[in-house]
C-alpha atoms as a PDB file:
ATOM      1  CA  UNK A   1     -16.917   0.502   2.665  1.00  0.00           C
ATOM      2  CA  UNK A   2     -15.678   1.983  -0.407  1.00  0.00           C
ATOM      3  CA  UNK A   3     -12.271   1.402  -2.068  1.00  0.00           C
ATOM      4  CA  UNK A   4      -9.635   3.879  -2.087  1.00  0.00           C
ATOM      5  CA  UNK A   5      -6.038   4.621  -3.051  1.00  0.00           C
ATOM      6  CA  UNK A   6      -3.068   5.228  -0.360  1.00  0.00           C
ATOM      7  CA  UNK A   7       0.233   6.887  -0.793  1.00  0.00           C
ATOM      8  CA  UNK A   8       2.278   4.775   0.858  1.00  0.00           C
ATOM      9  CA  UNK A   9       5.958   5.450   2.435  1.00  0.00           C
ATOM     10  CA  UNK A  10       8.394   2.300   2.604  1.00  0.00           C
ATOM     11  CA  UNK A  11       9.668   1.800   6.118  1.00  0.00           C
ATOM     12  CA  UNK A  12      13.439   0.184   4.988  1.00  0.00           C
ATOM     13  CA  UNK A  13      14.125   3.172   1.835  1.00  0.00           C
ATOM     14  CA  UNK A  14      11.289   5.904   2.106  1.00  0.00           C
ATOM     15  CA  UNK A  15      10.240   5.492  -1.068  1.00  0.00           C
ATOM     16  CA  UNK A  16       6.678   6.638  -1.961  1.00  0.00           C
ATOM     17  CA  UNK A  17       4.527   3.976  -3.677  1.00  0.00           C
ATOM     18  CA  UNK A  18       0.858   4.511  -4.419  1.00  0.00           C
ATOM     19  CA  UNK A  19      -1.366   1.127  -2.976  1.00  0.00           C
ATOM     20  CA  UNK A  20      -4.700   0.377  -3.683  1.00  0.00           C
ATOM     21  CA  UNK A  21      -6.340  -0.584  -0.332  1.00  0.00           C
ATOM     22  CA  UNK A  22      -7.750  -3.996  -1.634  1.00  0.00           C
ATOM     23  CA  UNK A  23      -5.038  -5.264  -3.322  1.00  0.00           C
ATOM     24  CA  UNK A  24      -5.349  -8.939  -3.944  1.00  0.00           C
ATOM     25  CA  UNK A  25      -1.392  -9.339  -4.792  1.00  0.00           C
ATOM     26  CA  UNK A  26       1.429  -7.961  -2.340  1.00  0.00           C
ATOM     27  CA  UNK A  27       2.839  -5.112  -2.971  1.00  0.00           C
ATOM     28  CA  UNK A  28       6.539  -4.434  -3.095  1.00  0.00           C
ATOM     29  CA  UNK A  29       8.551  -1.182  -2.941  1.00  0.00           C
ATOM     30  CA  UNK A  30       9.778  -0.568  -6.760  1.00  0.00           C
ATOM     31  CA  UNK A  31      13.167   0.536  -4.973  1.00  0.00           C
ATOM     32  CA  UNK A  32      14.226  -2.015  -2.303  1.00  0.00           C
ATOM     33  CA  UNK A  33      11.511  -4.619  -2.667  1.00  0.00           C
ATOM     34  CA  UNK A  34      10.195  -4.892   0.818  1.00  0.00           C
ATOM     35  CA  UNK A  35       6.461  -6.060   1.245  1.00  0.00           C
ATOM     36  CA  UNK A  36       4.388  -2.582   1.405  1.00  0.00           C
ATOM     37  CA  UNK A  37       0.739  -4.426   1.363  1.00  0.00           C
ATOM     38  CA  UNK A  38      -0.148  -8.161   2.130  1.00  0.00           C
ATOM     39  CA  UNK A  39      -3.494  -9.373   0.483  1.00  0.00           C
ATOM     40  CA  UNK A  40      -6.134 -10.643   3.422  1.00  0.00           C
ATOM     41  CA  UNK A  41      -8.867 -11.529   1.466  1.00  0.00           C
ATOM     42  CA  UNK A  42     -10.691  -7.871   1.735  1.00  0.00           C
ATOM     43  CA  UNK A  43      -8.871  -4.749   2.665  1.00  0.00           C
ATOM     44  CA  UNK A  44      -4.607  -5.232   2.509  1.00  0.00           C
ATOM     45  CA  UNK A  45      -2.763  -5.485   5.350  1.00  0.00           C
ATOM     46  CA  UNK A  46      -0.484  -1.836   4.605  1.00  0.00           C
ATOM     47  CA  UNK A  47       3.298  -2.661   5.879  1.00  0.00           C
ATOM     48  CA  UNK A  48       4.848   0.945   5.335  1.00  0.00           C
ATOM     49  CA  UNK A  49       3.371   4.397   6.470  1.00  0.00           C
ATOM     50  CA  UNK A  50       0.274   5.847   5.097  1.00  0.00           C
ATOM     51  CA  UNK A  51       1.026   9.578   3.973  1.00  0.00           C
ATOM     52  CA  UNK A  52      -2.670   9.974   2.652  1.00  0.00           C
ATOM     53  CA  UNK A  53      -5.855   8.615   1.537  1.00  0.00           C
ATOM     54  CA  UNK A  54      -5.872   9.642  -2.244  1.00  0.00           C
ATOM     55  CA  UNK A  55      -9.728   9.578  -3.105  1.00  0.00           C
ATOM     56  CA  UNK A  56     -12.537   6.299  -3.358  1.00  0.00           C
ATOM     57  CA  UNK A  57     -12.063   3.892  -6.415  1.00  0.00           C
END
């Protein structure tokens, strides 16, 4: 399964963060700092709302 890039909407400030979809860190919002993406070993774990799939990595 290929790798790809989502734009991601925070659920506590609506900011708009893009995620890669294997991240191997978390992700946090750059505004309020809530967890967008949780590392599992493979694909994240995405926390907020995906908007879109932004094209394979």
């Amino acid at each position: 399964m290929p790798s790809s890039f989502y734009k991601i909407k925070c659920k506590d400030c609506s900011n708009e963060q893009i995620v890669f979809s294997k991240a191997s860190t978390v992700v946090r919002c750059s505004i309020c700092g809530s967890v967008l993406a949780q590392p599992t070993g493979g694909k994240a774990e995405i926390k907020g709302e995906i908007l879109e799939e932004l094209g394979n990595a």
